[in-house]
Protein backbone atom coordinates (compact mmCIF):
# COMPACT_ATOMS: atom_id res chain seq x y z
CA UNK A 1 2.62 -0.48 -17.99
CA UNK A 2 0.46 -1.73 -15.28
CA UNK A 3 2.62 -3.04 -12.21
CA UNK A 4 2.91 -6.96 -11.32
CA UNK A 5 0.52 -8.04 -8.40
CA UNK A 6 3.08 -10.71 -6.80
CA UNK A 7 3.13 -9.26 -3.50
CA UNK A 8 3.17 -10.84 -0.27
CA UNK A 9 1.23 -10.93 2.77
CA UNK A 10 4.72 -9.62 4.77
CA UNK A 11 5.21 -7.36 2.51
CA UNK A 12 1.63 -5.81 2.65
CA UNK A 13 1.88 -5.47 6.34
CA UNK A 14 5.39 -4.09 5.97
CA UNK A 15 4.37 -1.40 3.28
CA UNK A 16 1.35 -0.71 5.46
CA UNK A 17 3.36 -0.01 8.55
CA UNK A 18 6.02 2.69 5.96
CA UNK A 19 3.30 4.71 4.86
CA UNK A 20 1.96 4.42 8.23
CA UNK A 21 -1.64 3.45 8.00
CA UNK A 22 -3.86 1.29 9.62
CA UNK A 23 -5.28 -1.87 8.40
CA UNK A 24 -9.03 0.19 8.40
CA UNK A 25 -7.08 3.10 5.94
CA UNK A 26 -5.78 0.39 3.63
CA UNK A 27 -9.37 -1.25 3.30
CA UNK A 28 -10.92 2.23 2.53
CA UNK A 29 -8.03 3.15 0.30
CA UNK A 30 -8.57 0.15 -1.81
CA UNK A 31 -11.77 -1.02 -1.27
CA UNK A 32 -10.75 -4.86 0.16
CA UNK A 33 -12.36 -5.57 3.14
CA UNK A 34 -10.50 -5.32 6.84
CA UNK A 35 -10.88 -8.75 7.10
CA UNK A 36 -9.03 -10.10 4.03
CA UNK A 37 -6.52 -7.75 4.51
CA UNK A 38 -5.50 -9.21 7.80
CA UNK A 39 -5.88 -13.06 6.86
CA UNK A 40 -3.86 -12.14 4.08
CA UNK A 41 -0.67 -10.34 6.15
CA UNK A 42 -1.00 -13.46 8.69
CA UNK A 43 -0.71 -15.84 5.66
CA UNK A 44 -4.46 -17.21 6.44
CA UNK A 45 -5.41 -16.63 2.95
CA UNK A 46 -4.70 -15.34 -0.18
CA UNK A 47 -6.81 -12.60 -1.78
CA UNK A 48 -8.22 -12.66 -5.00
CA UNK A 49 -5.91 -11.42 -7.99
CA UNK A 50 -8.14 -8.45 -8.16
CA UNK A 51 -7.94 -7.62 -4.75
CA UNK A 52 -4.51 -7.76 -4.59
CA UNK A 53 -3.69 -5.31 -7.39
CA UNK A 54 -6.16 -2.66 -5.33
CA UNK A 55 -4.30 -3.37 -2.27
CA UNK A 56 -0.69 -3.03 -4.07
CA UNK A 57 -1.99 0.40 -5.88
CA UNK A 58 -3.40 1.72 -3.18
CA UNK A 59 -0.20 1.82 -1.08
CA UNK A 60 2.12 2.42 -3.98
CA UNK A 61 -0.19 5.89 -3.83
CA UNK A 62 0.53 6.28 -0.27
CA UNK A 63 4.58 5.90 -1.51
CA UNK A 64 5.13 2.08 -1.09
CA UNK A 65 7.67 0.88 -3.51
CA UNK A 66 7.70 -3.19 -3.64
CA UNK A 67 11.23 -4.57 -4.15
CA UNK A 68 10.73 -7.93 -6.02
CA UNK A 69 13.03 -10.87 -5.40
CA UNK A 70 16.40 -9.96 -7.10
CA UNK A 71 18.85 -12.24 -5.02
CA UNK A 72 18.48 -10.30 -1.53
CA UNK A 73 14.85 -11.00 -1.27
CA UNK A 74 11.85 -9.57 -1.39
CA UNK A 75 11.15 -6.14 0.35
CA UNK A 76 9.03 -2.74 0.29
CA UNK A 77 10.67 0.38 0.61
CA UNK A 78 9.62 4.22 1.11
CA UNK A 79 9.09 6.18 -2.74
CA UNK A 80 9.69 9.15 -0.14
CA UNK A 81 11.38 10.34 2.94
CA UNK A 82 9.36 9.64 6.13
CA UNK A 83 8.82 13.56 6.98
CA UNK A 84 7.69 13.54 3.03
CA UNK A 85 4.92 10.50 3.67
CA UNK A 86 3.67 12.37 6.35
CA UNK A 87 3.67 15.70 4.36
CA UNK A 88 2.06 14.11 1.84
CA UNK A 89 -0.50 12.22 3.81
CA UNK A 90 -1.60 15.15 5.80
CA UNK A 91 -1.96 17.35 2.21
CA UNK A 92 -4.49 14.39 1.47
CA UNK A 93 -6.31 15.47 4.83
CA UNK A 94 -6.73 18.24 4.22
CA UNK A 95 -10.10 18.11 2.77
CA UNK A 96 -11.70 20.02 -0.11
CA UNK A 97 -12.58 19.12 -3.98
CA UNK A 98 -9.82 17.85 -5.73
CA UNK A 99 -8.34 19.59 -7.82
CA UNK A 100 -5.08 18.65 -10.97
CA UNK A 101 -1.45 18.47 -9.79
CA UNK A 102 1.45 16.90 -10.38
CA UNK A 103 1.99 15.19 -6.79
């Protein structure tokens, strides 16, 4: 099952700033554009419904989970630990052909 696109301009910037990548990583990681990205987090704009399901994939890969409203508000949290993001991020580095896993 596909996951919902309702996220939030806060919560982009939020789930940017857990996985710990810059706004330039995020556009490369989902292909929208630097620009968007930031009028979106500053509430400028809103992105195109495609563009926002790139942007919520690509940092649910990096180990974003979004929280949707449930009575406490919305929220993003880490999938993993912080020293495991940055395990995981560094493994992705690394360089090389890809190869199958199960990370």
């Amino acid at each position: 099952m596909p996951a919902p696109i309702d996220i939030t301009g806060p919560q982009c910037r939020a789930a940017r700033a857990l996985v710990q990548w810059s706004l330039e990583e995020v556009s490369r990681r989902s292909g929208v554009s630097v620009a968007v990205i930031a009028d979106f987090e500053s509430r400028r704009a809103a992105p195109a419904v495609e563009a926002l399901r790139r942007l919520r994939e690509a940092l649910e890969e990096g180990g974003a989970v979004f929280i949707p409203e449930n009575g406490g508000g919305l929220g993003v949290r880490l999938k993993y630990s912080r020293r495991d993001a940055r395990a995981v991020n560094k493994w992705e580095a690394e360089g090389g052909r890809a190869g199958e896993d199960d990370v």
